[in-house]
N, C-alpha and C. Protein backbone atom coordinates (compact mmCIF):
# COMPACT_ATOMS: atom_id res chain seq x y z
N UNK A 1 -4.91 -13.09 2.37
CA UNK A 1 -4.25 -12.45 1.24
C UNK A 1 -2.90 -11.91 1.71
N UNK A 2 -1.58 -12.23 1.04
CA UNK A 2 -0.64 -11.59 1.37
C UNK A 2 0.17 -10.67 -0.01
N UNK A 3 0.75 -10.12 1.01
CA UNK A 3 1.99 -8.89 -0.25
C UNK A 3 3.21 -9.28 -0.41
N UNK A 4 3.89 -9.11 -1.17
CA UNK A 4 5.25 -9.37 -1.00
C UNK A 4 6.26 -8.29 -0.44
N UNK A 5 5.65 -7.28 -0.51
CA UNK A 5 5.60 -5.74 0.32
C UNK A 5 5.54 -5.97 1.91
N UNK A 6 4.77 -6.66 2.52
CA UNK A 6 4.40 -6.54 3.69
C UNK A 6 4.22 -8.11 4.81
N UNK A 7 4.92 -7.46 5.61
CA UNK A 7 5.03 -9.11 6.95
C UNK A 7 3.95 -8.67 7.80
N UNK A 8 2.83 -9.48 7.74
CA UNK A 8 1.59 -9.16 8.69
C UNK A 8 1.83 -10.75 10.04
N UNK A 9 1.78 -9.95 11.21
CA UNK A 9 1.68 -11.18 12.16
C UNK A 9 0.57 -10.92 12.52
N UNK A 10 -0.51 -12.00 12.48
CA UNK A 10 -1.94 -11.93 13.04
C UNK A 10 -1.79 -12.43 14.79
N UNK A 11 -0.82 -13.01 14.84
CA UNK A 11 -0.82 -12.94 16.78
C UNK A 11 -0.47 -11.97 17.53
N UNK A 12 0.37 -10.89 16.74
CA UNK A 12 0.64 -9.75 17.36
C UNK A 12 -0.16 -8.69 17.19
N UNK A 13 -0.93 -9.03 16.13
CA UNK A 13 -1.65 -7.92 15.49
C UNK A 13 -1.34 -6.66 14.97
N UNK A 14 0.26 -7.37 14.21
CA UNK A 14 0.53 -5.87 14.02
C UNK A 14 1.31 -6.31 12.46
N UNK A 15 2.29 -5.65 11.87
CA UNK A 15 2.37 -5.85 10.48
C UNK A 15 3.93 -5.34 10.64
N UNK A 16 5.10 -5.54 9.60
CA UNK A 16 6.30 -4.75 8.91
C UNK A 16 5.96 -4.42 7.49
N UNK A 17 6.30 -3.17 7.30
CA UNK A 17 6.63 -2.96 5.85
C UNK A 17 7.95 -2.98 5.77
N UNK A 18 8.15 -4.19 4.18
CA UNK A 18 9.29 -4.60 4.23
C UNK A 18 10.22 -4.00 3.28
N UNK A 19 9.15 -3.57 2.30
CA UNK A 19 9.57 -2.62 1.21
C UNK A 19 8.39 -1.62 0.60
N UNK A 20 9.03 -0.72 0.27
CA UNK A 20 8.05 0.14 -0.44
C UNK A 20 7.15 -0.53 -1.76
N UNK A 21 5.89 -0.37 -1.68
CA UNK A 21 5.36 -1.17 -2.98
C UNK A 21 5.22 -0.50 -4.22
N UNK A 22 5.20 -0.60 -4.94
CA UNK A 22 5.03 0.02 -6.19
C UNK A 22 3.71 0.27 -6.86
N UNK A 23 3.26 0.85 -8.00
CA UNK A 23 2.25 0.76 -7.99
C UNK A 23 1.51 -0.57 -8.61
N UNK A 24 2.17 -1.25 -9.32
CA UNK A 24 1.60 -2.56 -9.80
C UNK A 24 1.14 -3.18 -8.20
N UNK A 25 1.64 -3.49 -7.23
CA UNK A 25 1.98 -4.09 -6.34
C UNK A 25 0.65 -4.01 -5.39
N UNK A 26 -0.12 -2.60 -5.37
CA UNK A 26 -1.13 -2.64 -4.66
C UNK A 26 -2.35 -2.76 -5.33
N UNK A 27 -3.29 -3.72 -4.57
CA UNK A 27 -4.22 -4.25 -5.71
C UNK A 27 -6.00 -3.53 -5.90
N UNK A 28 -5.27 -2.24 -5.25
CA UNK A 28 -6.83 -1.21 -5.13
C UNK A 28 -6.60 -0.50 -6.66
N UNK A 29 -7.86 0.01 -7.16
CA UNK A 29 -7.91 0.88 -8.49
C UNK A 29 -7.83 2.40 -7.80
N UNK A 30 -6.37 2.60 -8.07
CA UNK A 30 -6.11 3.99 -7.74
C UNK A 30 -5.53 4.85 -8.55
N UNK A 31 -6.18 5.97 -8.34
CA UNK A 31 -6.40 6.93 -9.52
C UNK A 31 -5.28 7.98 -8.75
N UNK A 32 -3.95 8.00 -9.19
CA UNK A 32 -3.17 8.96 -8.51
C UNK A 32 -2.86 10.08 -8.85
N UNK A 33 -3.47 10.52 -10.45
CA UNK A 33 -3.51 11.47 -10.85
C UNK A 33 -4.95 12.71 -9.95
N UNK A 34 -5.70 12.06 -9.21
CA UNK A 34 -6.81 12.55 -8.52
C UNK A 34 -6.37 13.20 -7.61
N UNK A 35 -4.99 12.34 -6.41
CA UNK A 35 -4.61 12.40 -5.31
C UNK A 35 -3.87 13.79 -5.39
N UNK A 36 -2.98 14.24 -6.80
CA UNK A 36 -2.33 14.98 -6.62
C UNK A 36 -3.31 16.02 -7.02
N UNK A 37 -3.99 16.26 -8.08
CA UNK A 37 -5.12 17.58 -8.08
C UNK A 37 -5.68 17.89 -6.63
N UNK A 38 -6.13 17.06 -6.01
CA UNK A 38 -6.82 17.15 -4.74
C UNK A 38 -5.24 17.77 -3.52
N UNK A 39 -4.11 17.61 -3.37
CA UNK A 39 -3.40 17.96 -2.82
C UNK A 39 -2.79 19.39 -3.30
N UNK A 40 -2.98 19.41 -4.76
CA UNK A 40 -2.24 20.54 -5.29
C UNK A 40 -3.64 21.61 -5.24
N UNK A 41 -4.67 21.60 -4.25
CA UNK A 41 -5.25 22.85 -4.79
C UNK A 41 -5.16 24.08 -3.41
């Protein structure tokens, strides 16, 4: 699976982020209204 966000080299085992992703862009169901209650308490 690749991103258009992200250069993964599997021989190096290591990755670039090439750009910041957005939220369309990452393909987990994330609830970011959670992240900030949970940070803001």
């Amino acid at each position: 699976k690749s991103f258009p966000w992200l250069e993964w080299s599997p021989e190096a085992l290591g990755g670039k982020l090439i750009s910041l992703p957005i939220r369309e862009d990452i393909p987990e169901n994330i609830q970011g209204q959670l992240i900030v209650e949970l940070y803001s308490k």
